[in-house]
PDB file of N, CA and C in Angstrom:
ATOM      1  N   UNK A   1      91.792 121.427 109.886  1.00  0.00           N
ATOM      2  CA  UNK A   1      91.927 120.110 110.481  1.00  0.00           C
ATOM      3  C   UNK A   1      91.671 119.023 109.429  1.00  0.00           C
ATOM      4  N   UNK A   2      90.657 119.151 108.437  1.00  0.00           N
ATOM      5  CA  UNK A   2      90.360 118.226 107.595  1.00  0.00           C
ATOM      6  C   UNK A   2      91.485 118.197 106.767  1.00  0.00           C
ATOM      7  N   UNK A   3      91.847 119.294 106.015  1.00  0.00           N
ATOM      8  CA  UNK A   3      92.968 119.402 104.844  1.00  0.00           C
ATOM      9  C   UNK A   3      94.173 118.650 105.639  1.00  0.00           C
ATOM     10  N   UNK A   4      94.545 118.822 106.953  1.00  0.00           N
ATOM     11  CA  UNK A   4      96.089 118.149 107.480  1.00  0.00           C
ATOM     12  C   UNK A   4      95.717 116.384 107.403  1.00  0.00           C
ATOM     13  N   UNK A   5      93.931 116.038 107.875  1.00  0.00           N
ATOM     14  CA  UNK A   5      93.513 114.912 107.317  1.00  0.00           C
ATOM     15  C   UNK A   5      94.370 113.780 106.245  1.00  0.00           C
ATOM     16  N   UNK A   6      93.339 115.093 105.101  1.00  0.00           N
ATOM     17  CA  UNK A   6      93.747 114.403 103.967  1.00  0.00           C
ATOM     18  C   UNK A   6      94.972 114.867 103.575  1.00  0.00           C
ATOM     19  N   UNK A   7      96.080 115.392 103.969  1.00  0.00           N
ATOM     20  CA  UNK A   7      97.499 115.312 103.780  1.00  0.00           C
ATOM     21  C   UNK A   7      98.048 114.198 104.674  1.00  0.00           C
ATOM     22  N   UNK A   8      97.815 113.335 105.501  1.00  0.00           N
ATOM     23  CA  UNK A   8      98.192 112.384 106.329  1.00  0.00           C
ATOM     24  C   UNK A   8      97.949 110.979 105.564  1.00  0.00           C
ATOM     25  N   UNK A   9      96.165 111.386 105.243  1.00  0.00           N
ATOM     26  CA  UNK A   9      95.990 109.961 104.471  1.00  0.00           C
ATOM     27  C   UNK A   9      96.555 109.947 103.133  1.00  0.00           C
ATOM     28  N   UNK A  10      96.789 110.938 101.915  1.00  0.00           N
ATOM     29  CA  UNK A  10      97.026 110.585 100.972  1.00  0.00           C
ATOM     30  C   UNK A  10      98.941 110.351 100.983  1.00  0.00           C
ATOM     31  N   UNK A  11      99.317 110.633 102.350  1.00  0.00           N
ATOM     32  CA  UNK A  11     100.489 110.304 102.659  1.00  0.00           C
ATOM     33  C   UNK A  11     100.704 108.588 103.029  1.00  0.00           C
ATOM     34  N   UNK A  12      99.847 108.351 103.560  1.00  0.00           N
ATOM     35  CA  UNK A  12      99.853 107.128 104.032  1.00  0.00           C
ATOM     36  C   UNK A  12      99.127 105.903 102.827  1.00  0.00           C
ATOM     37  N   UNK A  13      98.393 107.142 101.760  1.00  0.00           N
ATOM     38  CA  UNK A  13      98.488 106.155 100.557  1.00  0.00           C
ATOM     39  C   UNK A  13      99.222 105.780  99.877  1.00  0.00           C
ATOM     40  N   UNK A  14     100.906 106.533  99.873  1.00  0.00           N
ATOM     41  CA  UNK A  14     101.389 106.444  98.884  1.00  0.00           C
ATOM     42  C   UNK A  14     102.673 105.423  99.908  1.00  0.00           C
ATOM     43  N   UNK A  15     102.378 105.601 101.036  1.00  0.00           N
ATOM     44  CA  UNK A  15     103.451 104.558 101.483  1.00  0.00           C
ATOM     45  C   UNK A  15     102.614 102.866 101.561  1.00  0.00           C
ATOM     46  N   UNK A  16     101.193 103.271 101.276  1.00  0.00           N
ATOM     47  CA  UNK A  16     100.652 101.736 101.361  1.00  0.00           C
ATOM     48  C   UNK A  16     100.659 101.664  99.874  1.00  0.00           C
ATOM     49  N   UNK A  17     100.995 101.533  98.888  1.00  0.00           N
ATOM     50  CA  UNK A  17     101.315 101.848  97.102  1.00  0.00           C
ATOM     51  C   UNK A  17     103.023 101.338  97.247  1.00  0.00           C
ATOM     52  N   UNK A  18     103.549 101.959  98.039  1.00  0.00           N
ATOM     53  CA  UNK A  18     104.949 101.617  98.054  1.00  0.00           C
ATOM     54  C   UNK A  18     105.035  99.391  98.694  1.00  0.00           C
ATOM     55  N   UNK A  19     104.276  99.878  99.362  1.00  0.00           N
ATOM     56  CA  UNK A  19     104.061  98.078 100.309  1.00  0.00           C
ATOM     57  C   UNK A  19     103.483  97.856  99.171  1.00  0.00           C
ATOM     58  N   UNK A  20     102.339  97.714  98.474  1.00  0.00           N
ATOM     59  CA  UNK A  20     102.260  96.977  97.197  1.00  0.00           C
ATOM     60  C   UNK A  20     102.941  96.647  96.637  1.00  0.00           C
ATOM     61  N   UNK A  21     104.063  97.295  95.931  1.00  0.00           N
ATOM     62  CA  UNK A  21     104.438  97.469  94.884  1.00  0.00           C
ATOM     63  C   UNK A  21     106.093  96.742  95.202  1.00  0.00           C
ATOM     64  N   UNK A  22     105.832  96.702  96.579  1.00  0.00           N
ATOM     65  CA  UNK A  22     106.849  95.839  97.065  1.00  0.00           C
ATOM     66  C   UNK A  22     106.451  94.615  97.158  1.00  0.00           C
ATOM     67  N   UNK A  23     105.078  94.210  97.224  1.00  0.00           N
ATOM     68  CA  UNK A  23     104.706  93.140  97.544  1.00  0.00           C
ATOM     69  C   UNK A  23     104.538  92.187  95.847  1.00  0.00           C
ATOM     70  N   UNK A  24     104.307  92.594  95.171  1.00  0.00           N
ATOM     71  CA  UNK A  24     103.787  92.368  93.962  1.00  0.00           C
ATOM     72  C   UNK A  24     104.914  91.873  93.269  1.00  0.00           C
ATOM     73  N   UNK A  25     106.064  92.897  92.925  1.00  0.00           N
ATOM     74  CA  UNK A  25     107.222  92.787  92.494  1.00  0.00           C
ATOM     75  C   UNK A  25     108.008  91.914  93.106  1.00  0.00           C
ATOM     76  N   UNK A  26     108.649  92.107  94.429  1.00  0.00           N
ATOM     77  CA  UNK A  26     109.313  91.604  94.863  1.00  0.00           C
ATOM     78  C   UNK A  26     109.418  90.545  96.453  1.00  0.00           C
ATOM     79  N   UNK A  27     108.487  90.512  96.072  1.00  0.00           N
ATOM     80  CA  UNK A  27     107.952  89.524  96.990  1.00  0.00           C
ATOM     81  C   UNK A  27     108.187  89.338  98.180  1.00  0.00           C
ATOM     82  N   UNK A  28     108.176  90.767  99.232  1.00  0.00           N
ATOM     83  CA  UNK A  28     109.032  90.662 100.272  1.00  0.00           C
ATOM     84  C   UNK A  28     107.980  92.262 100.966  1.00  0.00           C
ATOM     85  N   UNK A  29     108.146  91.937 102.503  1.00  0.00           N
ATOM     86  CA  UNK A  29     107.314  93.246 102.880  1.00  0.00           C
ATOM     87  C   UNK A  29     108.482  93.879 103.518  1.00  0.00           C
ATOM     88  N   UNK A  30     107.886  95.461 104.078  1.00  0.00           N
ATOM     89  CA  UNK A  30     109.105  96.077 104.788  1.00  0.00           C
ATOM     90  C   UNK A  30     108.277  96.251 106.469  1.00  0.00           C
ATOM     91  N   UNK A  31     108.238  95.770 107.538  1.00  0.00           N
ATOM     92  CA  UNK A  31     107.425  95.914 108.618  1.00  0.00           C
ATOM     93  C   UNK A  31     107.553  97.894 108.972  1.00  0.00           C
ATOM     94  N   UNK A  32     109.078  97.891 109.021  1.00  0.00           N
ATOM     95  CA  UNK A  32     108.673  99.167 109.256  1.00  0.00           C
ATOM     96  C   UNK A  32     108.155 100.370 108.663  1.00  0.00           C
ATOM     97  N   UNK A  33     107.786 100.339 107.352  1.00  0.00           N
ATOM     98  CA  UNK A  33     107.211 100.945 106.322  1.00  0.00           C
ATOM     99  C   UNK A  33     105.585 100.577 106.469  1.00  0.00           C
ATOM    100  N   UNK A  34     105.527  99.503 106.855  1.00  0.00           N
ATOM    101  CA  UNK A  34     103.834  99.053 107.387  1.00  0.00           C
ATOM    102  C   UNK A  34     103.738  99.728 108.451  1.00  0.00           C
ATOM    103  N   UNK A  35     104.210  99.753 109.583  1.00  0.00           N
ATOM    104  CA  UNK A  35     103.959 100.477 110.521  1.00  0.00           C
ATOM    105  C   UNK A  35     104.015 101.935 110.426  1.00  0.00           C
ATOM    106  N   UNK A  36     105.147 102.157 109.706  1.00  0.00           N
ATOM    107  CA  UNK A  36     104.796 103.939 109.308  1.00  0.00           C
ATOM    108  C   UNK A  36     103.155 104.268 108.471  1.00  0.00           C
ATOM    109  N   UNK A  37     103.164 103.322 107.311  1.00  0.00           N
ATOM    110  CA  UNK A  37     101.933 103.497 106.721  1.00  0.00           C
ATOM    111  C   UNK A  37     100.772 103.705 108.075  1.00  0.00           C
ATOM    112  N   UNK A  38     100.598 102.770 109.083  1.00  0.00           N
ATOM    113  CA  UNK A  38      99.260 102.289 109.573  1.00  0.00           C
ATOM    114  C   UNK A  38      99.484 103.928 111.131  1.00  0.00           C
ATOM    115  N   UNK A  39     100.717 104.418 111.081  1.00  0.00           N
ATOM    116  CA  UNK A  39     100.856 105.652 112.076  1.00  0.00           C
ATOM    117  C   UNK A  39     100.225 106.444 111.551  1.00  0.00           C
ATOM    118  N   UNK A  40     100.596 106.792 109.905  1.00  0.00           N
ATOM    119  CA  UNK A  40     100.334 108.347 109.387  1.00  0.00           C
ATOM    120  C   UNK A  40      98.262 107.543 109.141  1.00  0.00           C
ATOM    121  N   UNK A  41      98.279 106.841 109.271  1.00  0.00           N
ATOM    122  CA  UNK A  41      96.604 106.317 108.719  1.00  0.00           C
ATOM    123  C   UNK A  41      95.856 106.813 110.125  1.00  0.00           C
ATOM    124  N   UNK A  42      96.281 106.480 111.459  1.00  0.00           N
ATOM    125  CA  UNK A  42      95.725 106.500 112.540  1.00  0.00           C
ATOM    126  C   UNK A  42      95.885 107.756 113.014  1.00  0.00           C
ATOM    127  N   UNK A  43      96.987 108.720 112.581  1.00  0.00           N
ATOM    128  CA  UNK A  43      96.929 110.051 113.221  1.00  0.00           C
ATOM    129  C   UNK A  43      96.054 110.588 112.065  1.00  0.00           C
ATOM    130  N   UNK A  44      95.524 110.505 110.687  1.00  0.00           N
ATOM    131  CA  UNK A  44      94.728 111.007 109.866  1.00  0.00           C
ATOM    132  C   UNK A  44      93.332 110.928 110.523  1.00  0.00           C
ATOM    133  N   UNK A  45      93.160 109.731 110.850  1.00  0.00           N
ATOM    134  CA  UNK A  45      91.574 109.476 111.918  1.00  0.00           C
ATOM    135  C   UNK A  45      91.312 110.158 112.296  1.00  0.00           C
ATOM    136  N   UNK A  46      92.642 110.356 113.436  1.00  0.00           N
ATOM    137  CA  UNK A  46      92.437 111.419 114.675  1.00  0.00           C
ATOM    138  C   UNK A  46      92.174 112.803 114.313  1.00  0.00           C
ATOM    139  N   UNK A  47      92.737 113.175 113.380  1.00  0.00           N
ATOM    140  CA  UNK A  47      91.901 114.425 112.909  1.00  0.00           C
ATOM    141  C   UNK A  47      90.885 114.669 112.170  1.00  0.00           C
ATOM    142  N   UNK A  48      90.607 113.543 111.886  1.00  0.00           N
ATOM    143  CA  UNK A  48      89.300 113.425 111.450  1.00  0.00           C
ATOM    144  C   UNK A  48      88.187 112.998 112.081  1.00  0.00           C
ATOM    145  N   UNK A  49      88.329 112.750 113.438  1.00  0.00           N
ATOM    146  CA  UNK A  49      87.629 112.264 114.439  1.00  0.00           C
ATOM    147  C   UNK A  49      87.358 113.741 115.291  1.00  0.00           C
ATOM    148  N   UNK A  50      88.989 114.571 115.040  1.00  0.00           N
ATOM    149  CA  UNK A  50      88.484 115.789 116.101  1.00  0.00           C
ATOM    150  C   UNK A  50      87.923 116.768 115.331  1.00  0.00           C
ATOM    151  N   UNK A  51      87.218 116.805 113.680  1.00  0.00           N
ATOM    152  CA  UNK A  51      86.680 117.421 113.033  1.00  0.00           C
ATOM    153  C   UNK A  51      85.214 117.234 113.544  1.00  0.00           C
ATOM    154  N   UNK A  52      85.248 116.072 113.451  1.00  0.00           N
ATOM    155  CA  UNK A  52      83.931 115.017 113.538  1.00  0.00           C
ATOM    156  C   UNK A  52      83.036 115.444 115.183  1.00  0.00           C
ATOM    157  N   UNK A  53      83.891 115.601 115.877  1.00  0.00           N
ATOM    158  CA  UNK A  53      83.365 116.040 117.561  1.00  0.00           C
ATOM    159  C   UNK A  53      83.101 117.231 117.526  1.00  0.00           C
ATOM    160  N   UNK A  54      83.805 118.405 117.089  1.00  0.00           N
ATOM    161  CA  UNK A  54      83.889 119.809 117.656  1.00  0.00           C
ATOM    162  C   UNK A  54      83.250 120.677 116.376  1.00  0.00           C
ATOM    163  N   UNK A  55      82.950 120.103 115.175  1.00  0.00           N
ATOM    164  CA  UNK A  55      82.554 120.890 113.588  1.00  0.00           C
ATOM    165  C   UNK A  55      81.144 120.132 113.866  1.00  0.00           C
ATOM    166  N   UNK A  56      80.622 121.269 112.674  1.00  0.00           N
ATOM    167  CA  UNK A  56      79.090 120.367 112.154  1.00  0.00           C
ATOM    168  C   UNK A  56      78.763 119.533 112.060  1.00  0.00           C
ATOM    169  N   UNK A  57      77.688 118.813 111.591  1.00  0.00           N
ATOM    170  CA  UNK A  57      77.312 117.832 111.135  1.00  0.00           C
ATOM    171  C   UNK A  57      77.492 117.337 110.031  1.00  0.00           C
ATOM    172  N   UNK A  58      78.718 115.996 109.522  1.00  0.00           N
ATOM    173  CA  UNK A  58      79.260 116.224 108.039  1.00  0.00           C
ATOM    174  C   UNK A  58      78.537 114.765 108.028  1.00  0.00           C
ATOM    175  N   UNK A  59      77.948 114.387 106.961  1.00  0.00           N
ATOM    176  CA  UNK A  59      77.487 113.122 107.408  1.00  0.00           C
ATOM    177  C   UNK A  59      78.503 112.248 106.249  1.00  0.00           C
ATOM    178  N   UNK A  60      79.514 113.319 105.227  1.00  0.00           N
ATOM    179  CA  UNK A  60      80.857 112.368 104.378  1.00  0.00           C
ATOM    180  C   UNK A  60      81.667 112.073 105.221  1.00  0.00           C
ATOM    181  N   UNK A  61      81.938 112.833 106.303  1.00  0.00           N
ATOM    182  CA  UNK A  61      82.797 112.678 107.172  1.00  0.00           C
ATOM    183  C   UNK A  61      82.805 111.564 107.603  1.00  0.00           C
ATOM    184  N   UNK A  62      81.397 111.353 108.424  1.00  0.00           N
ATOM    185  CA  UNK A  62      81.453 110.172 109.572  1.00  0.00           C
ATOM    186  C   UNK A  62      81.341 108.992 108.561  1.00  0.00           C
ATOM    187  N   UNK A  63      80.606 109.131 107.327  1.00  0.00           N
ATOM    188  CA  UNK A  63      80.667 107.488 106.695  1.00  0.00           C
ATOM    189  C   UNK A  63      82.388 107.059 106.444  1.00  0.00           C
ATOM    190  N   UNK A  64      82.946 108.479 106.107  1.00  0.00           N
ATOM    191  CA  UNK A  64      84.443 108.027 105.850  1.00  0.00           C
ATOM    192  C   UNK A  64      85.314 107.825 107.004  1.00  0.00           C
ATOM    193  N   UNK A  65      84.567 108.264 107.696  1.00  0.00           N
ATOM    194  CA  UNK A  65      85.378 107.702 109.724  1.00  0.00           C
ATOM    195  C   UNK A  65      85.119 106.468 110.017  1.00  0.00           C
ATOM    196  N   UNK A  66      83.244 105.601 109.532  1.00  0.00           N
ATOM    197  CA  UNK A  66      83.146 104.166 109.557  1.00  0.00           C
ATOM    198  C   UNK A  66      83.965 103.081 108.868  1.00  0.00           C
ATOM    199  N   UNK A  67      84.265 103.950 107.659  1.00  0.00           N
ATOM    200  CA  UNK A  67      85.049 103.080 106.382  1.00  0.00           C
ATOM    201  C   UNK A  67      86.672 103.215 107.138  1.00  0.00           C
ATOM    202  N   UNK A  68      87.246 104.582 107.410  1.00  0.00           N
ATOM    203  CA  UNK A  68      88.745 104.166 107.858  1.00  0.00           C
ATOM    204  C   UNK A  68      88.121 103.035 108.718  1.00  0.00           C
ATOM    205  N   UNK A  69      87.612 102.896 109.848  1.00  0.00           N
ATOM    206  CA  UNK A  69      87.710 102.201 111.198  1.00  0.00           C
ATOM    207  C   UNK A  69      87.769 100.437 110.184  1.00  0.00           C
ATOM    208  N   UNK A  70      86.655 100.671 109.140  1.00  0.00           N
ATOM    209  CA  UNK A  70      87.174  99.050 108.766  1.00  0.00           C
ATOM    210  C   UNK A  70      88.418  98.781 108.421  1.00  0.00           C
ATOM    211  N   UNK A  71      88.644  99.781 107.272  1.00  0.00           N
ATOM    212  CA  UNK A  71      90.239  99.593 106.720  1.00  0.00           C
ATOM    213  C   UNK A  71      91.545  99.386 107.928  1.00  0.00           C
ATOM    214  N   UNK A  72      90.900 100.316 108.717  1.00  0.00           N
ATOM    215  CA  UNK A  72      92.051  99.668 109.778  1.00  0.00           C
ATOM    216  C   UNK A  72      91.763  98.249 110.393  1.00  0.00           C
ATOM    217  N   UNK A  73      90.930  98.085 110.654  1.00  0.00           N
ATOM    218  CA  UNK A  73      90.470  96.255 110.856  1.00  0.00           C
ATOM    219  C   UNK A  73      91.258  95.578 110.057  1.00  0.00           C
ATOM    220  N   UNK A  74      91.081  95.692 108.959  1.00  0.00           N
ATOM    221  CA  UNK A  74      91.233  94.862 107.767  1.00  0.00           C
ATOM    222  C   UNK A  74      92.937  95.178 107.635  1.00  0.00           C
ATOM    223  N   UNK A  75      93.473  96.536 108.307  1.00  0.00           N
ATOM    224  CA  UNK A  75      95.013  96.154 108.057  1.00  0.00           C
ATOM    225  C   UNK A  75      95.875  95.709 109.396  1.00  0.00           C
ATOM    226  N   UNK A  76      94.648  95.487 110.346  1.00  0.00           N
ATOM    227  CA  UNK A  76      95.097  94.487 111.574  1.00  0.00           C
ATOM    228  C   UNK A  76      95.203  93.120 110.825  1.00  0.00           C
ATOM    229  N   UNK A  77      94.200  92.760 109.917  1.00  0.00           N
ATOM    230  CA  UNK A  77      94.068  91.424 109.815  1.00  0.00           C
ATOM    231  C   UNK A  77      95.382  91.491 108.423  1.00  0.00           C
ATOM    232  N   UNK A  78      95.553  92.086 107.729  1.00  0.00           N
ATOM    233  CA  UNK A  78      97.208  92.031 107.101  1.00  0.00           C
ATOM    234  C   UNK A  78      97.772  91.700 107.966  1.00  0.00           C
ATOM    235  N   UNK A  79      98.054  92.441 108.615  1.00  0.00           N
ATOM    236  CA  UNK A  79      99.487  92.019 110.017  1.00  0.00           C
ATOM    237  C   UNK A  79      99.197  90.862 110.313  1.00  0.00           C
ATOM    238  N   UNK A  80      98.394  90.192 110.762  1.00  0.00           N
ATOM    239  CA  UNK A  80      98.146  89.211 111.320  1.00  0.00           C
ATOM    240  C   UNK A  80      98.652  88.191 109.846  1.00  0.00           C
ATOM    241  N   UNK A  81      98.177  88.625 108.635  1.00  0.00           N
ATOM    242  CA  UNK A  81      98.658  87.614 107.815  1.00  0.00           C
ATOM    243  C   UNK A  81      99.918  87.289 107.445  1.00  0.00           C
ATOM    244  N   UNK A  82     100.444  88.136 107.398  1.00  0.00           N
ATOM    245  CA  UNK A  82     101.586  88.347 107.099  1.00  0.00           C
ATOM    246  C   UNK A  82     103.122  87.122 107.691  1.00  0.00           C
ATOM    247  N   UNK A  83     103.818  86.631 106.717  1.00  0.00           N
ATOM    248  CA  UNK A  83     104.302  85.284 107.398  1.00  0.00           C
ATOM    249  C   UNK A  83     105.782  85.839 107.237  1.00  0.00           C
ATOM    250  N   UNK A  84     106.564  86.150 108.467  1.00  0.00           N
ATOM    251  CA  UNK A  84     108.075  86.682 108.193  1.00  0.00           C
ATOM    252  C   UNK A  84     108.004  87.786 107.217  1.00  0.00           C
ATOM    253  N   UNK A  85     109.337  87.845 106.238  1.00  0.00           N
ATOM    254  CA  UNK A  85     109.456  88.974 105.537  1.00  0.00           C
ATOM    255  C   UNK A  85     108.396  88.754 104.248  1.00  0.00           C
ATOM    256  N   UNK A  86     107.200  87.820 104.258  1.00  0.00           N
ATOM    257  CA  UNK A  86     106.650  87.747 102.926  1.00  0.00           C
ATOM    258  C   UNK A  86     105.181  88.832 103.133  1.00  0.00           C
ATOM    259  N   UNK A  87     104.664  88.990 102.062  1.00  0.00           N
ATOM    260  CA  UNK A  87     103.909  90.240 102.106  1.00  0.00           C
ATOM    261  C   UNK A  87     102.196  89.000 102.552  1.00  0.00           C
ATOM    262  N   UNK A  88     100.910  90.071 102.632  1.00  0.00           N
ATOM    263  CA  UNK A  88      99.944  89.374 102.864  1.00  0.00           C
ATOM    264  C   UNK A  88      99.846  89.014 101.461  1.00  0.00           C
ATOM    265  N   UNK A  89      98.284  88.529 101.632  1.00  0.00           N
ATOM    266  CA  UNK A  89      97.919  88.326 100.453  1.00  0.00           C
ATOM    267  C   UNK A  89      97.452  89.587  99.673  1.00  0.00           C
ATOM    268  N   UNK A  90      97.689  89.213  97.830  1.00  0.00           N
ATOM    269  CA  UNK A  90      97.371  91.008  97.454  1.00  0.00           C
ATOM    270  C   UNK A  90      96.025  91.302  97.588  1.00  0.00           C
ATOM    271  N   UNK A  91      95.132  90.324  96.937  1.00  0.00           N
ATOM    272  CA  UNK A  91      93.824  90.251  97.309  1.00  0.00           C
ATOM    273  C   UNK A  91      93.432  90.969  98.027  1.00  0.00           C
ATOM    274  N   UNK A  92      93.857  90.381  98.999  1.00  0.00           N
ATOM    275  CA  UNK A  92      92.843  91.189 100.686  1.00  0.00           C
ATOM    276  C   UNK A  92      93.662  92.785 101.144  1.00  0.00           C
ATOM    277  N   UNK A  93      94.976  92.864  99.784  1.00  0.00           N
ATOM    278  CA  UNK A  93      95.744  94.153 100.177  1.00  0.00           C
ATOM    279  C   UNK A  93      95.186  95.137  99.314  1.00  0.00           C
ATOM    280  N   UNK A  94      94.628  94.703  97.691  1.00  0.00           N
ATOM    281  CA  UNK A  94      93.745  95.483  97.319  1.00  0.00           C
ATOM    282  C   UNK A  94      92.367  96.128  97.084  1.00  0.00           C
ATOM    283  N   UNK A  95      91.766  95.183  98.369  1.00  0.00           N
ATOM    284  CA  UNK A  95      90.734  95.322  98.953  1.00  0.00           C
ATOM    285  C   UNK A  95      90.934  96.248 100.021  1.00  0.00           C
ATOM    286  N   UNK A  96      92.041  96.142 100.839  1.00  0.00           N
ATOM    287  CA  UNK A  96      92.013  96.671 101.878  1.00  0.00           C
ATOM    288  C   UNK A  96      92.221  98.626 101.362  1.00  0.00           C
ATOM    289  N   UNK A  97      93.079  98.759 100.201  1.00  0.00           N
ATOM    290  CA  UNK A  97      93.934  99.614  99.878  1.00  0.00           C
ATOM    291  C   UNK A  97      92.277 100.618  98.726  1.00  0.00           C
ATOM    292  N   UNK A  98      91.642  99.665  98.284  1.00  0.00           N
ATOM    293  CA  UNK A  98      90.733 100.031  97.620  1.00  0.00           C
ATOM    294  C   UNK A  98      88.956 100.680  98.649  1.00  0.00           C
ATOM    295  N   UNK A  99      89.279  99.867  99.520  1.00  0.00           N
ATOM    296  CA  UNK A  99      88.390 101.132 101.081  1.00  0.00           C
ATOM    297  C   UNK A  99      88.870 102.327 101.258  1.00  0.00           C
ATOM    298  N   UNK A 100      90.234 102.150 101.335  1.00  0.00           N
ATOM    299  CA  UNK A 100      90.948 103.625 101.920  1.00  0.00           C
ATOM    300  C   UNK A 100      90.746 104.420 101.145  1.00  0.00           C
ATOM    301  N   UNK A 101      90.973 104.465  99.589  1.00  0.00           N
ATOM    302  CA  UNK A 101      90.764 105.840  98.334  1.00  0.00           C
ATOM    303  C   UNK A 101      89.167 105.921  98.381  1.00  0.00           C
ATOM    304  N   UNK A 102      88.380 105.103  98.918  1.00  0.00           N
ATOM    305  CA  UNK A 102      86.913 105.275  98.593  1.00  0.00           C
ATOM    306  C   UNK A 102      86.746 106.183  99.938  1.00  0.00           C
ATOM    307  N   UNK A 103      87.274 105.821 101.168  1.00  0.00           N
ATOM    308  CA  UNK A 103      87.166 106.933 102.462  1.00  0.00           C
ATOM    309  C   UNK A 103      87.669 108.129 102.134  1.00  0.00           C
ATOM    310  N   UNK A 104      88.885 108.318 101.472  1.00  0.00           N
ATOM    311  CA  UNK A 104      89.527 109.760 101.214  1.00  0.00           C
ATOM    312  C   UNK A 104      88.553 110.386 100.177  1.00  0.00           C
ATOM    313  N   UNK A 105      88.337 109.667  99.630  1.00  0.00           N
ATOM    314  CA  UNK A 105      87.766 110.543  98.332  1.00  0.00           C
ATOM    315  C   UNK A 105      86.342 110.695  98.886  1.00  0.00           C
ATOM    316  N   UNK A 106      85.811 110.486  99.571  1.00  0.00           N
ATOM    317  CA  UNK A 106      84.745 111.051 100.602  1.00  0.00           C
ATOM    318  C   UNK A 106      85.034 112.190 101.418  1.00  0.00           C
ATOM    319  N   UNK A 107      85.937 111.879 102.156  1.00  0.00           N
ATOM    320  CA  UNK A 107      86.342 113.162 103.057  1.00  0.00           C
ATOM    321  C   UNK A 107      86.692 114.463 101.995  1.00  0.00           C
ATOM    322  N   UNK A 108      87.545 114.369 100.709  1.00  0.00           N
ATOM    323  CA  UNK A 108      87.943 115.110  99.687  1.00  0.00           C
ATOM    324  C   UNK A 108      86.748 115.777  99.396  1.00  0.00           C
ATOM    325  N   UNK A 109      86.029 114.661  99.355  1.00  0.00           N
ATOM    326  CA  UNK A 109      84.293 115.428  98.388  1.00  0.00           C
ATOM    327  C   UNK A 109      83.751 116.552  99.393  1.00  0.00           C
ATOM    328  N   UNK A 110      83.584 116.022 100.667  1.00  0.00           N
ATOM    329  CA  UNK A 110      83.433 116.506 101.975  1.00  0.00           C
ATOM    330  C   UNK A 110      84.045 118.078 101.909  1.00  0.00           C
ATOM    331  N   UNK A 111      85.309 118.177 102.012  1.00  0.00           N
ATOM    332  CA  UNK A 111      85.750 119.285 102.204  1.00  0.00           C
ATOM    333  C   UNK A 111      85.720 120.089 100.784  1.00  0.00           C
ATOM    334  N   UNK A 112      85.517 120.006  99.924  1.00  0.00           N
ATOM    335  CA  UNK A 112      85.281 120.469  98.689  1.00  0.00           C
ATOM    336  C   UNK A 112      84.204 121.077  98.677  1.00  0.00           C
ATOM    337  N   UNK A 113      82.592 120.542  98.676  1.00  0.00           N
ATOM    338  CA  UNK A 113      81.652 120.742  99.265  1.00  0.00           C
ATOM    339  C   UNK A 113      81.500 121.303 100.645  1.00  0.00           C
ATOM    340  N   UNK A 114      81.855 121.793 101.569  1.00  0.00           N
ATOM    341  CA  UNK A 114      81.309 122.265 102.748  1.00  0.00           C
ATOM    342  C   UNK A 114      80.516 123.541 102.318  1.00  0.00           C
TER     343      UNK A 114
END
């Protein structure tokens, strides 16, 4: 359950890398590529939430279950920034993008360590 996890999120890193890199360059977002990103992010939770209920006591786990829950906050508040086809700000996108590798690479450590 953890490993399909972190195959979801480091999936959903590389499509939030792709929205950067769209954003940076070319100055333009793709909504439905955001929304794919923020699907494969929220079904990663979920299995990391049903690790979190029914497995041991991981205590990388749950700090990296507190940290997604912000990152997803924080990529509500992208959406919300976001003006037509222009991207948010990068700032608050590589802030937002720089929580998420610090949650995975917790859960990573996590399952490495068990």
């Amino acid at each position: 359950m953890v490993l399909g996890a972190i195959l979801l999120f480091s999936l959903a890193a590389v499509f939030g890398l792709s929205l950067a890199v769209m954003g940076a360059r070319y100055q333009r977002s793709s909504l439905a590529l955001g929304l794919g990103h923020a699907s494969i992010g929220v079904l990663g939770l979920g299995l990391l939430t049903v690790q979190i209920v029914r497995g041991p006591v991981h205590m990388l786990y749950n700090n990296a279950a507190v940290l997604f829950l912000l990152v997803i906050a924080g990529g509500v508040v992208l959406l919300a920034l976001r003006e037509g086809n222009k991207p948010p700000p990068m700032v608050a996108a590589g802030v937002h993008g720089a929580m998420a590798l610090v949650a995975l690479a917790l859960v990573v450590v996590g399952y490495l360590h068990r």
